[in-house]
Protein backbone atom coordinates (compact mmCIF):
# COMPACT_ATOMS: atom_id res chain seq x y z
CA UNK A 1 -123.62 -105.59 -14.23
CA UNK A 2 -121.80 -108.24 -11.96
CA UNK A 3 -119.28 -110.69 -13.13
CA UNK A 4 -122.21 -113.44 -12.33
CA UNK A 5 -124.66 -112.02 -15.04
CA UNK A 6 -121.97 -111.68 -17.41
CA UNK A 7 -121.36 -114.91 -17.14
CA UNK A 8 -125.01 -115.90 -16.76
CA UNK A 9 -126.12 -113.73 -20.62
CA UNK A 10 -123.04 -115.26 -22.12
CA UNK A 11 -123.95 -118.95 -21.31
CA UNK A 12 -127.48 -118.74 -22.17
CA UNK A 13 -126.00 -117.01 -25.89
CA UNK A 14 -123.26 -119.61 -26.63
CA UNK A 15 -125.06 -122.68 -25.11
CA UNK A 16 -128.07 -122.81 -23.19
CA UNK A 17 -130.29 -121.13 -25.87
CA UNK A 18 -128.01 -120.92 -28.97
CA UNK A 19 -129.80 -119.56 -32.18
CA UNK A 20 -128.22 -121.94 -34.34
CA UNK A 21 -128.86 -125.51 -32.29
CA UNK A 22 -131.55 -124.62 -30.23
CA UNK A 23 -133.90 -121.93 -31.34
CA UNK A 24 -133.26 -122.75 -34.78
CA UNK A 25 -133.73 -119.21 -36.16
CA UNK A 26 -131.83 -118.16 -39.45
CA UNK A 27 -131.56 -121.41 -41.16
CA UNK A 28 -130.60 -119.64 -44.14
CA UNK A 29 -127.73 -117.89 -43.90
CA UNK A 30 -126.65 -120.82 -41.64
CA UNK A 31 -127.02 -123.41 -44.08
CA UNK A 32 -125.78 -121.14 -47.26
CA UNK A 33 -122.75 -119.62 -46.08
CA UNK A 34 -121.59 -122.39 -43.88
CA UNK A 35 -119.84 -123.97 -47.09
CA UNK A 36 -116.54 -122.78 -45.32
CA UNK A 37 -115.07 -121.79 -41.65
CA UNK A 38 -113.78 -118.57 -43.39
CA UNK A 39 -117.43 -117.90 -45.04
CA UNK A 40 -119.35 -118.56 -41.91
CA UNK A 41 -117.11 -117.01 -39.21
CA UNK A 42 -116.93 -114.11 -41.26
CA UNK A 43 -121.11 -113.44 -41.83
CA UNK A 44 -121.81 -114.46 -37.90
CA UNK A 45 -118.97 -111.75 -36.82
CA UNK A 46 -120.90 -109.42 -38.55
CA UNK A 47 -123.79 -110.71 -37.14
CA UNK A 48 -122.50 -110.33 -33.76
CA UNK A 49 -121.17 -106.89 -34.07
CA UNK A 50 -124.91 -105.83 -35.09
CA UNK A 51 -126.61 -107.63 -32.65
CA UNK A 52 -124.34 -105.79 -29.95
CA UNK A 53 -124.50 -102.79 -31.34
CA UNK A 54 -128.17 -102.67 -32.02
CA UNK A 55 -128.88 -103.79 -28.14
CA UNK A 56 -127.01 -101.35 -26.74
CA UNK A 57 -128.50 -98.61 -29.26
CA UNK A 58 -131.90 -99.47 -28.40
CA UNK A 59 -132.04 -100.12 -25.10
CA UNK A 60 -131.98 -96.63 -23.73
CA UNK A 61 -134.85 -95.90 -26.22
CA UNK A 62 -137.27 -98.15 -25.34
CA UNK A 63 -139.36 -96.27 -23.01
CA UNK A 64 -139.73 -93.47 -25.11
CA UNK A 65 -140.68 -95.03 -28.94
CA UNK A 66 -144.10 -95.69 -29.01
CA UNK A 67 -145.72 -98.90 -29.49
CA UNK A 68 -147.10 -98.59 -32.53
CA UNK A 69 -143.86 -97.54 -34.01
CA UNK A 70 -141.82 -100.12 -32.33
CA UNK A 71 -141.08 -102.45 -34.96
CA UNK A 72 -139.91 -100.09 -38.13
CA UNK A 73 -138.03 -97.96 -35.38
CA UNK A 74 -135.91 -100.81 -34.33
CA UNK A 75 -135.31 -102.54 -38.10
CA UNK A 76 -134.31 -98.60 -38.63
CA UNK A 77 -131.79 -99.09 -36.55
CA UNK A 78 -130.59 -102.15 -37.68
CA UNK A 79 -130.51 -101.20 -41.16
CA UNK A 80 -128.21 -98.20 -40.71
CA UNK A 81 -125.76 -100.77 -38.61
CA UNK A 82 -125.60 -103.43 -41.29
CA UNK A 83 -125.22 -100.28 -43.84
CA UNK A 84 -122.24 -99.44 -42.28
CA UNK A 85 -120.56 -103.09 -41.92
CA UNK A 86 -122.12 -103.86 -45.56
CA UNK A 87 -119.55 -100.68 -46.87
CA UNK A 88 -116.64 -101.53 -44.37
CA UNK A 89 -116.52 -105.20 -45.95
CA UNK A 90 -116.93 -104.00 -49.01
CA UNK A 91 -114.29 -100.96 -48.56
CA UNK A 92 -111.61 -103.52 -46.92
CA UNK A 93 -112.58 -106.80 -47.42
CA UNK A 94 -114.28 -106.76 -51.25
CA UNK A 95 -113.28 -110.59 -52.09
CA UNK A 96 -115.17 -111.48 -49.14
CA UNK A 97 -117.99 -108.85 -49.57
CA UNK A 98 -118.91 -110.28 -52.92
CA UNK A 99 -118.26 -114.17 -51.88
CA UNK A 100 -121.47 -113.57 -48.94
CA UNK A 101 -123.53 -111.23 -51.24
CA UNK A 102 -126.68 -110.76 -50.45
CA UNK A 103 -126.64 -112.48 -46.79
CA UNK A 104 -124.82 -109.31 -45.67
CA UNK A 105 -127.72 -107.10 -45.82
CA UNK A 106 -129.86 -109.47 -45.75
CA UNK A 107 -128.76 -109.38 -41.42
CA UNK A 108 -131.61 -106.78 -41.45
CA UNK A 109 -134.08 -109.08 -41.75
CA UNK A 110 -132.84 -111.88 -40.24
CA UNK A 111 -135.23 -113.11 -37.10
CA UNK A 112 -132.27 -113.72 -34.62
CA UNK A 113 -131.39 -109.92 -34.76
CA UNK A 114 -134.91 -108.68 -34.33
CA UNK A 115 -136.09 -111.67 -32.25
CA UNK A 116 -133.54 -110.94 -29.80
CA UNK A 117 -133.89 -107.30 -29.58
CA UNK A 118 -137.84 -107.66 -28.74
CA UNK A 119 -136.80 -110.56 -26.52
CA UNK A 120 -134.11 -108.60 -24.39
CA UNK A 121 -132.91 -105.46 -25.45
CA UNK A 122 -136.76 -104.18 -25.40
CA UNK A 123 -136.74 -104.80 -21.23
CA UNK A 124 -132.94 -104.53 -19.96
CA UNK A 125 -130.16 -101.75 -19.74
CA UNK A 126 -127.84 -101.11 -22.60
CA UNK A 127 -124.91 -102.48 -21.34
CA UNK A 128 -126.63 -106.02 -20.67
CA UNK A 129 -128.29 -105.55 -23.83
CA UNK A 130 -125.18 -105.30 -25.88
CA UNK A 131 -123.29 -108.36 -23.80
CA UNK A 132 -126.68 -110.72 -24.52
CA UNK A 133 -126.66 -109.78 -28.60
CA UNK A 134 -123.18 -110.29 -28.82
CA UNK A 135 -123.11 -113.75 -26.84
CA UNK A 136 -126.25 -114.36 -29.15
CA UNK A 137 -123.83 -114.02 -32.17
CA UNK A 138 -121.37 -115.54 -30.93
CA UNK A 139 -123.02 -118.83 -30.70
CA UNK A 140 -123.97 -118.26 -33.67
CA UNK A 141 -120.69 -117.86 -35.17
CA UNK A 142 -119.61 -120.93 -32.94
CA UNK A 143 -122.31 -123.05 -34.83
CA UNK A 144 -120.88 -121.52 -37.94
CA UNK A 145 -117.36 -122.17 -37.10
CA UNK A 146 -117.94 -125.64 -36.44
CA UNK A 147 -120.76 -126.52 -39.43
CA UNK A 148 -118.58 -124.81 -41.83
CA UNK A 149 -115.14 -126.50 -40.78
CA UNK A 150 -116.64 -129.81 -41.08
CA UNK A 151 -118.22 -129.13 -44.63
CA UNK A 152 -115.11 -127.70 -45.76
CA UNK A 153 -112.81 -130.54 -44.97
CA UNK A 154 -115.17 -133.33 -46.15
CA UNK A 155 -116.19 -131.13 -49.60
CA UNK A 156 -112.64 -130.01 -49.84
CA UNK A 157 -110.07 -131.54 -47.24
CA UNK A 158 -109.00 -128.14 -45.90
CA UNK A 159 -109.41 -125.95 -43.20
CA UNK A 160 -109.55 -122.16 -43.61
CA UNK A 161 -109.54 -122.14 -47.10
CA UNK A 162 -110.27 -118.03 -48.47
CA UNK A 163 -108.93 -116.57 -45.36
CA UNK A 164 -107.22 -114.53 -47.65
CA UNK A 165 -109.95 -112.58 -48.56
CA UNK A 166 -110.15 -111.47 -44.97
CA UNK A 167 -106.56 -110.92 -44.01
CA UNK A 168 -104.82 -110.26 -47.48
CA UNK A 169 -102.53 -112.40 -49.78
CA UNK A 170 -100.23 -113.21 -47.03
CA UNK A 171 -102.58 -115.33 -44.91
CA UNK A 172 -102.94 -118.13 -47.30
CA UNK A 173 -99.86 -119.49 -45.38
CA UNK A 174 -102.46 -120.10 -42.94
CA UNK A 175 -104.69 -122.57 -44.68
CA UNK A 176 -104.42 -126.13 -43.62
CA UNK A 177 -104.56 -128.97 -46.10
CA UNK A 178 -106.26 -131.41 -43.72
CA UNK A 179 -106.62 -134.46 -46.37
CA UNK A 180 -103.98 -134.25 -49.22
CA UNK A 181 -104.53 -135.29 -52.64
CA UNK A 182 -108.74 -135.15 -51.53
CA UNK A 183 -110.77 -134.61 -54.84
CA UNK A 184 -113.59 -133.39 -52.61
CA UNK A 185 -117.00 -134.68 -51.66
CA UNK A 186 -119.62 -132.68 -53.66
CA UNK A 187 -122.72 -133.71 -51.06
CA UNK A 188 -120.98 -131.92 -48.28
CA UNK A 189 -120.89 -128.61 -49.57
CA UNK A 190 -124.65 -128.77 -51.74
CA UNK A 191 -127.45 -127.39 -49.26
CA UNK A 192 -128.18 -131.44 -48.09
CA UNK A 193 -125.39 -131.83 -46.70
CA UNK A 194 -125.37 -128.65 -45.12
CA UNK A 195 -129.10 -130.22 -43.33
CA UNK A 196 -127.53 -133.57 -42.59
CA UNK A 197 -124.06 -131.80 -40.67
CA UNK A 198 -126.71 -129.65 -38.78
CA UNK A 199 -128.95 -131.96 -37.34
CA UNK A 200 -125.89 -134.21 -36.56
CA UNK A 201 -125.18 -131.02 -34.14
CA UNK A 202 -128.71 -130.15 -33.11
CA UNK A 203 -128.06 -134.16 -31.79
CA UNK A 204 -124.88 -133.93 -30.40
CA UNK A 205 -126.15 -130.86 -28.55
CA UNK A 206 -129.50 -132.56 -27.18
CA UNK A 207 -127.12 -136.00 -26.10
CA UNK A 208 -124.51 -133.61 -23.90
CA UNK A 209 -127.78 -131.98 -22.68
CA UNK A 210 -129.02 -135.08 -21.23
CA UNK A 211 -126.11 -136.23 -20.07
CA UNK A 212 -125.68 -133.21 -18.10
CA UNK A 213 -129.36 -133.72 -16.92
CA UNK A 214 -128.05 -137.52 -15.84
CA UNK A 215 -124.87 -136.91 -13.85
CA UNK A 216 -126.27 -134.10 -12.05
CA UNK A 217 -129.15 -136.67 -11.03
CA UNK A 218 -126.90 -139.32 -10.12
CA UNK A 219 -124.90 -136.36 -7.69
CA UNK A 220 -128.61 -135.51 -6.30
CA UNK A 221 -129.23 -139.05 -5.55
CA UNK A 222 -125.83 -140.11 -4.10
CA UNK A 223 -126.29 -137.03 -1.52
CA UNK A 224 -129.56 -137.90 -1.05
């Protein structure tokens, strides 16, 4: 793989066709565990580590399952993966593991996992494979990141809030009181606001897209 495709399968993961902002698959776990940056950074990690994981497992196996057994052949796969990061989490990180529940193993049936695996993984070498799923979760932890840091400091006026139950009791030096003496907004973290901060970013996304579109026509025309 040369540095340009790298570059190329990570660009079309964070940006160009980001699962979060773009495809719009997975509103679920987006919009319930984005409460918090420590919630959703935490779930679209995971996410990530599957998706890469999964690519790179399936790809060199996708000449030889049959067609007709395709589809349970591949969610077997990603069920043993999320198996093993649903027992790590819950092993090292329990606080955590019980805070995101059921959207842990629920990454099995999640449609960017499988989407993307039938998408790419299905028709390209296992080392691109695992490079596109993880840039695919990455974006998706960047829309994560981003959703849940602004719900958190408008429902809460802090920033990182529950990192502890990722890195311990002495990580709550870390947390960041962005807005002291804030008695919280309650619409910001209910599911509503979690639609309203989205599609503010779904249209922040489409206005740098066509700005993009606008200065690069403005270039073709002045050398024109």
């Amino acid at each position: 793989m040369t540095y340009q495709e790298f570059k190329d399968i990570l660009h079309n993961g964070v940006w160009k066709q980001n699962t979060g902002v773009v495809q719009l698959l997975g509103m679920c776990p987006i919009l319930a565990v984005s409460s918090s940056v420590v919630n959703g950074v935490s779930l679209g990690l995971a996410t990530s580590v599957v998706m890469a994981l999964s690519g790179a497992a399936i790809a060199p196996i996708r000449n030889i399952v049959p067609n007709e057994a395709r589809i349970p052949v591949f969610i077997l796969i990603i069920a043993v993966l999320v198996t093993v990061i649903q027992y790590l989490m819950n092993a090292y990180m329990y606080s955590l593991y019980v805070v995101l529940g059921i959207f842990i193993p629920l990454i099995v049936t999640n449609c960017i996992v499988l989407a993307r695996i039938e998408a790419f993984a299905a028709k390209n070498p296992p080392l691109q494979s695992a490079v596109d799923g993880f840039a695919m979760g990455l974006g998706l932890t960047c829309v994560l990141a981003v959703l849940g840091g602004i719900r958190e400091i408008f429902g809460h006026g802090t920033l990182l809030s529950g990192i502890d139950m990722a890195l311990g009791e002495s990580a709550k030096s870390l947390i960041i009181t962005v807005i002291p003496g804030y008695h919280g907004f309650l619409l910001a973290i209910l599911p509503p606001g979690a639609f309203i901060t989205l599609g503010m970013l779904i249209a922040t996304k489409n206005w740098l897209n066509l700005r993009s579109i606008a200065k690069a026509q403005q270039v073709t025309n002045l050398t024109s």
